[in-house]
Protein backbone atom coordinates (compact mmCIF):
# COMPACT_ATOMS: atom_id res chain seq x y z
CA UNK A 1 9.23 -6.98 20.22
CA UNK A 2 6.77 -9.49 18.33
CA UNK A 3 6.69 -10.94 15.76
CA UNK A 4 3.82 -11.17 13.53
CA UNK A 5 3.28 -12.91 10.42
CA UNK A 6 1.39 -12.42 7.35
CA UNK A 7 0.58 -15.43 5.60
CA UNK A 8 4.49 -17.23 5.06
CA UNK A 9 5.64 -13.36 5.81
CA UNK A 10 7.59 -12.64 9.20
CA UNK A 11 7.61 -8.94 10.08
CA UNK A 12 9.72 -7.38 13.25
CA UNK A 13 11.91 -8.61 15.98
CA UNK A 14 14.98 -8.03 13.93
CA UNK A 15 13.91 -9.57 10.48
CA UNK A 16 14.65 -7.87 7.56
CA UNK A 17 12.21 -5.01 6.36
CA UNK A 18 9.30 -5.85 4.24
CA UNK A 19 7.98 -3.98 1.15
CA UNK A 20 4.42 -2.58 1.09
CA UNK A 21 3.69 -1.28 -2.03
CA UNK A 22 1.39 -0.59 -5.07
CA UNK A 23 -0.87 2.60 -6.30
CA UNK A 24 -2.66 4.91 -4.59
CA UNK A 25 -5.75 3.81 -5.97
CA UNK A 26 -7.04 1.39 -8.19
CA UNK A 27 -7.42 3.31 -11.60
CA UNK A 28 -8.64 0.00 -13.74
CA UNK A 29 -7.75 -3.82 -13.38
CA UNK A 30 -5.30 -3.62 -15.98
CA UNK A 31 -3.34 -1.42 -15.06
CA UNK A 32 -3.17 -2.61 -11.29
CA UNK A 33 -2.57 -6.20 -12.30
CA UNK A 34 0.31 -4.79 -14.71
CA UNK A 35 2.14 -3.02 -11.85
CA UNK A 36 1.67 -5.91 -9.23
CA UNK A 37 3.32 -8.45 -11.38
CA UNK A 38 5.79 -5.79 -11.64
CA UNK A 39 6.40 -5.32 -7.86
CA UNK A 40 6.30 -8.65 -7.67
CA UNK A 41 9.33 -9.41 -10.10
CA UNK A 42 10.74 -6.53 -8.41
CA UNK A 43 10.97 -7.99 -4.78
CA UNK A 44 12.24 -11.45 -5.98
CA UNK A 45 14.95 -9.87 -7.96
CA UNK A 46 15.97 -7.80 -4.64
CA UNK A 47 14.73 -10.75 -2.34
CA UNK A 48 12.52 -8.53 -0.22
CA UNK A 49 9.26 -9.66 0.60
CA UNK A 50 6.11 -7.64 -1.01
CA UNK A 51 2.67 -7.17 0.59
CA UNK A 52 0.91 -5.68 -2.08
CA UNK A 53 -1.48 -2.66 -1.83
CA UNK A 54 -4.03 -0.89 -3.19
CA UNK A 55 -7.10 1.61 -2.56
CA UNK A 56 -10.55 0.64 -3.62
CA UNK A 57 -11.88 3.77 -2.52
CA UNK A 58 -10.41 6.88 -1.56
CA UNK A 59 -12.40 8.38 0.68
CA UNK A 60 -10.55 11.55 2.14
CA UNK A 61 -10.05 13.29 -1.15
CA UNK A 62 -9.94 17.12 -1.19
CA UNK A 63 -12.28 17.76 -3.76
CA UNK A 64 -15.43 16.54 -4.42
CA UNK A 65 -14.28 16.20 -8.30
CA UNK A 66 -11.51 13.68 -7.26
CA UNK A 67 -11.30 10.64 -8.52
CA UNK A 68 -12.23 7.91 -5.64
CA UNK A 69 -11.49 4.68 -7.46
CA UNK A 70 -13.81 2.01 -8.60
CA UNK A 71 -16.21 1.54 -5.24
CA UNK A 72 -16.25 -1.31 -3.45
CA UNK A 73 -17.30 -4.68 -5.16
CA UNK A 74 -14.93 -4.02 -8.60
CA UNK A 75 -12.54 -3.25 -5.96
CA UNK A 76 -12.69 -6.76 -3.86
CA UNK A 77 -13.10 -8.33 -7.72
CA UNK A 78 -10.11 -7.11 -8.60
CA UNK A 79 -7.83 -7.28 -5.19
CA UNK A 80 -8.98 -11.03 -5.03
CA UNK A 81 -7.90 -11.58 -8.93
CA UNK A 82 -4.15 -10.33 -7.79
CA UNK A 83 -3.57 -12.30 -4.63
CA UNK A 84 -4.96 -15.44 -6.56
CA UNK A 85 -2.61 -14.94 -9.47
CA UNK A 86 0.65 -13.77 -7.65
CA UNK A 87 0.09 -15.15 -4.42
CA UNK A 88 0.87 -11.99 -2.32
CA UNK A 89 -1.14 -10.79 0.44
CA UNK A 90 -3.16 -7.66 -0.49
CA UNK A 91 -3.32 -4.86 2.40
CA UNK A 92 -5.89 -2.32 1.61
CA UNK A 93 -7.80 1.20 3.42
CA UNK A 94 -10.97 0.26 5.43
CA UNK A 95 -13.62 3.09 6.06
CA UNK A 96 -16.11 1.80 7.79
CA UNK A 97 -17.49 -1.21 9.80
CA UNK A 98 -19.25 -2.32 6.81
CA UNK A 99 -16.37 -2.49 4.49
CA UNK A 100 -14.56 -4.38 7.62
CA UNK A 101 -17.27 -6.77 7.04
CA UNK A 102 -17.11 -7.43 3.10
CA UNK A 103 -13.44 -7.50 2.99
CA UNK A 104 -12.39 -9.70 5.86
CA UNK A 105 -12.04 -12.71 4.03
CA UNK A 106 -10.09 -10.81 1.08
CA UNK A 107 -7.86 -8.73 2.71
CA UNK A 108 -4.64 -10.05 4.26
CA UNK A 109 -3.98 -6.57 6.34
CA UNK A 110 -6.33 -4.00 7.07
CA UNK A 111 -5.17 -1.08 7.09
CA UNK A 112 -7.49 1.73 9.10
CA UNK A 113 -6.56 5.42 7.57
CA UNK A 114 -4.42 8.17 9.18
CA UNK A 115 -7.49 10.33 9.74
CA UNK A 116 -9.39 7.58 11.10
CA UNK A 117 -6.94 6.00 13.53
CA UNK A 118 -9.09 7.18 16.71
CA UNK A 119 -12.04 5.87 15.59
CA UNK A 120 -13.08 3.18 18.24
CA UNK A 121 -15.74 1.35 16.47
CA UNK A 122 -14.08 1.00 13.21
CA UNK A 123 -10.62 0.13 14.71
CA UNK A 124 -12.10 -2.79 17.06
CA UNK A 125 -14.04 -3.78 14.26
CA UNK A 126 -10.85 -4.43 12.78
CA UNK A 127 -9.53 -6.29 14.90
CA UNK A 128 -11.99 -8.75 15.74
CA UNK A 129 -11.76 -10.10 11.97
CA UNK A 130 -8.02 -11.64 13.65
CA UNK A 131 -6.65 -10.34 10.57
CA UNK A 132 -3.28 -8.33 10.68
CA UNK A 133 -4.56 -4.43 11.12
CA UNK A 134 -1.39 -1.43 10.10
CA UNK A 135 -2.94 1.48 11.64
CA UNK A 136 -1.13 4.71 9.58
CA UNK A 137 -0.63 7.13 12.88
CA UNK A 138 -2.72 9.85 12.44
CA UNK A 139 -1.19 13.30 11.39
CA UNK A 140 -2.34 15.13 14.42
CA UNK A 141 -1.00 12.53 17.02
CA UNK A 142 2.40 12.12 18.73
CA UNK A 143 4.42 8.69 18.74
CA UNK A 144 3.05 8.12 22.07
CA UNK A 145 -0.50 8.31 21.85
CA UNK A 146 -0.57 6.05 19.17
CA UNK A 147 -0.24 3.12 22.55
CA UNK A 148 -3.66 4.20 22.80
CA UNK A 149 -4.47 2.50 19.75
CA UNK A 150 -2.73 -0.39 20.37
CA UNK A 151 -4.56 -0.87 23.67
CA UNK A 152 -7.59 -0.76 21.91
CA UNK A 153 -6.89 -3.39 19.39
CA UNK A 154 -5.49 -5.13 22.09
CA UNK A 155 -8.51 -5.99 24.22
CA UNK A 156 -9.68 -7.96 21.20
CA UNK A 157 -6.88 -10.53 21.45
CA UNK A 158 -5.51 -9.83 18.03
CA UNK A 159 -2.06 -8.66 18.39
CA UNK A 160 -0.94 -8.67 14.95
CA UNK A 161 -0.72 -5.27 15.02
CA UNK A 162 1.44 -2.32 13.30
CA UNK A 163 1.86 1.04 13.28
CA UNK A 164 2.66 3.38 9.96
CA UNK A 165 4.31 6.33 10.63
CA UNK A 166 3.78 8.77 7.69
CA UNK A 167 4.34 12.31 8.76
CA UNK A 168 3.11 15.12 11.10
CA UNK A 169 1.17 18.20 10.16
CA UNK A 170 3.90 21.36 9.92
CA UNK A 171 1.86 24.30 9.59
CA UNK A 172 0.15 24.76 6.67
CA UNK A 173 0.29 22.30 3.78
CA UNK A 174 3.16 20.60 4.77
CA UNK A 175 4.34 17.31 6.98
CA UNK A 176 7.41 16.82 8.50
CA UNK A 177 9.07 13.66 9.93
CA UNK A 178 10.39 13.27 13.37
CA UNK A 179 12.79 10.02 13.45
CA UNK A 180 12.58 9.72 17.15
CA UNK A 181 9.22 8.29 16.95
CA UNK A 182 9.66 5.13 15.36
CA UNK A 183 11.98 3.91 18.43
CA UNK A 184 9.54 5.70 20.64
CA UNK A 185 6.76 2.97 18.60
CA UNK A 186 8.75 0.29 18.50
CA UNK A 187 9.20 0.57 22.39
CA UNK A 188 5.15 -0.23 22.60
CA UNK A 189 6.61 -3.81 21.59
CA UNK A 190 5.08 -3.97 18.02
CA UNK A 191 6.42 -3.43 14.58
CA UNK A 192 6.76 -0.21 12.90
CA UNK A 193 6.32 0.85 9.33
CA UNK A 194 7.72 4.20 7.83
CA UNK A 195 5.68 5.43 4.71
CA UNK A 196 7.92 7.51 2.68
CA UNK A 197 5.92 8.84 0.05
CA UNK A 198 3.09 9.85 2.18
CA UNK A 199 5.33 11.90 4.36
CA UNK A 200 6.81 14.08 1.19
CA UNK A 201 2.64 14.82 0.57
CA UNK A 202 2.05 18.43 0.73
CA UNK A 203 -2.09 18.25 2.25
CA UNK A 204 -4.34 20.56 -0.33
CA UNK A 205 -1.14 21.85 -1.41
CA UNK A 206 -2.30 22.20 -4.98
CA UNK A 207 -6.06 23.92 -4.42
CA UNK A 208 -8.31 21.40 -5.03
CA UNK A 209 -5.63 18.12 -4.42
CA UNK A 210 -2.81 17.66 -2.53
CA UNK A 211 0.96 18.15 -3.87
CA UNK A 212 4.08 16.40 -3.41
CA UNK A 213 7.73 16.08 -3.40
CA UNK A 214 8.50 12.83 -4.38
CA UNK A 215 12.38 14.05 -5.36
CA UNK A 216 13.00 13.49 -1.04
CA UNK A 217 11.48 9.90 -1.24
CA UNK A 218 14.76 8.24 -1.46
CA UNK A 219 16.02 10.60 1.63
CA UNK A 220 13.66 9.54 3.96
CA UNK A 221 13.40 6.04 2.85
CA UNK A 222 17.50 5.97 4.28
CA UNK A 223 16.39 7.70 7.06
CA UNK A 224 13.87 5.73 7.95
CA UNK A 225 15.85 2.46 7.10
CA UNK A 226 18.76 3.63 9.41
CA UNK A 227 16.22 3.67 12.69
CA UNK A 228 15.70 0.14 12.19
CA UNK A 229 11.51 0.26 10.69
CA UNK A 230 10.42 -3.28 10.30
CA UNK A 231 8.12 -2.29 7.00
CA UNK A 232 8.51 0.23 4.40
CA UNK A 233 5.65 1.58 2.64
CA UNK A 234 5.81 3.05 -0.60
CA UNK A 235 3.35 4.20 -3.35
CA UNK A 236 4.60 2.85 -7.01
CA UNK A 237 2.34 4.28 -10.59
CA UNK A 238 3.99 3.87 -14.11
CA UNK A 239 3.63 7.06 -14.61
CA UNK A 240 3.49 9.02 -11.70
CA UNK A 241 2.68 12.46 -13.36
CA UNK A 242 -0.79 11.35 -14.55
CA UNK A 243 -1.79 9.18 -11.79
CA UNK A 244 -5.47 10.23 -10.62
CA UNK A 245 -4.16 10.25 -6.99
CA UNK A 246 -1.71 11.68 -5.32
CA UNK A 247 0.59 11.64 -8.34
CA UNK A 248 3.13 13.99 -6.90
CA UNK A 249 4.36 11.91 -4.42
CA UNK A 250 4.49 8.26 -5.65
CA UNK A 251 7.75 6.78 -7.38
CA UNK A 252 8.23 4.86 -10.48
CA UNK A 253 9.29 1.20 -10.16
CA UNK A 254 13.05 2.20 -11.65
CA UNK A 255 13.21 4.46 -8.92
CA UNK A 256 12.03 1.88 -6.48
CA UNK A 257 14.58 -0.77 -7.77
CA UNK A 258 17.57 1.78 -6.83
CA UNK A 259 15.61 2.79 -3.37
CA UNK A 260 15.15 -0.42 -2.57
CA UNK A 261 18.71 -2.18 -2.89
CA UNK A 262 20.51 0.88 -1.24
CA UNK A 263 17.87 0.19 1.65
CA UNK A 264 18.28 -3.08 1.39
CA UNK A 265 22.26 -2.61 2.47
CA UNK A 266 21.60 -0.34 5.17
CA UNK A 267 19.16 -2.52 6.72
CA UNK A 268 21.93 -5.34 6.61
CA UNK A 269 23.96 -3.15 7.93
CA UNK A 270 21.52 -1.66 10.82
CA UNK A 271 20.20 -4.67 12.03
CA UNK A 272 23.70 -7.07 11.77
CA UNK A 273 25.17 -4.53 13.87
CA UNK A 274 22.62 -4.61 16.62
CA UNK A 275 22.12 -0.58 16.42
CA UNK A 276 18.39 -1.30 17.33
């Protein structure tokens, strides 16, 4: 498998997991900056290196009444303020070429969106900035088609590449999580991410936004953890219950410190043993 590195981070071929983390969405500079230094105190205490993440814009809301974040340019403004000041790399959702564009020299990772993971401009746009690109495997797609999306990135010459696994549609309003794909992923030769809170989201389960079941975070996380993932993704708010996005399923940073050091010891244990 390779290797890739972000900034002084090393990620796959064996290394210990690294933490992805931060809201949903930007809902004002303070509060953002308040929870990053947090993570960031967080991952030092438990000596697991943080990439830390946020949403400018959320673009594939349910409702037109949902709240999207604060656009663009107070988005890159405030990302840019937080990797300056803690020194982390900042991963964040691209939509389009254009945003490709004005956040290439910001944005440590970009990440391209489950429900835009086939899209062929936007994805080589990507990866023609050379920067790292996490491409969050689209709901509707099976562990191995995602190869097609590496292939793509691929011709570019980046290969700082990895995939996010983060649940597959099950019926109606509901995802499920089938553990055999991240080997299946990892066998493509690049590393794989598991995102834990995404896959407890329940799609338009709540009308007019989506629902969650953030109680099964911790469950997966182990799961996840114990097939060897090379990233782990999670969404972190204060306050989870009146977040402005996707509340339901995000975590508190208490329950993130206890997630994150049993992880932390079954990853030892996983990867010391060779089990992968």
């Amino acid at each position: 498998m390779r290797e890739i590195k972000i900034n002084n981070i090393r990620i796959g071929n064996g290394q210990p997991f690294v933490l992805i983390a931060g809201p949903c969405v930007i809902e004002s500079e303070v509060s953002c900056r308040k929870l990053a230094h947090k993570l960031k105190s967080i991952s030092e205490e438990i000596k697991i290196p943080l990439i830390f993440k946020a949403s400018y814009d959320k673009a594939n809301r349910s409702s037109i009444k949902s709240f999207r974040g604060p656009g663009i340019r107070s988005g890159k403004k405030i990302l840019s303020r937080i990797k300056k000041e803690l020194g982390v790399p900042i991963l964040s959702d691209v939509h389009s070429i254009d945003d490709v564009k004005f956040f290439e020299d910001t944005l440590d990772v970009l990440q391209i969106p489950a429900f835009l993971c086939r899209q062929t401009d936007l994805v080589l746009a990507a990866a023609k900035t050379k920067r790292a690109v996490n491409i969050k495997k689209g709901q509707f797609l099976a562990p191995w088609d995602v190869r097609n999306v590496i292939d793509k990135i691929a011709t570019t010459g980046n290969h700082n590449i990895m995939i996010t696994e983060r649940g597959t549609v099950f019926g109606y309003n509901n995802l499920v999580v089938d553990f055999k794909g991240v080997p299946l992923m990892r066998q493509f030769g690049y590393p794989v991410c598991f995102d834990a809170t995404h896959s407890v989201q329940l799609p338009g389960g709540a009308g007019t936004t989506s629902g969650g079941q953030r109680e099964f975070v911790g469950h997966l996380v182990r799961a996840g953890v114990a097939t060897g993932i090379d990233a782990l993704f999670l969404e972190v708010h204060e306050t989870p219950d009146r977040a402005l996005s996707d509340g339901p399923n995000m975590i508190t940073p208490d329950e993130l410190i206890c997630i994150l050091k049993n992880a932390k010891i079954l990853d030892d244990a996983v990867k010391s043993n060779s089990m992968i």
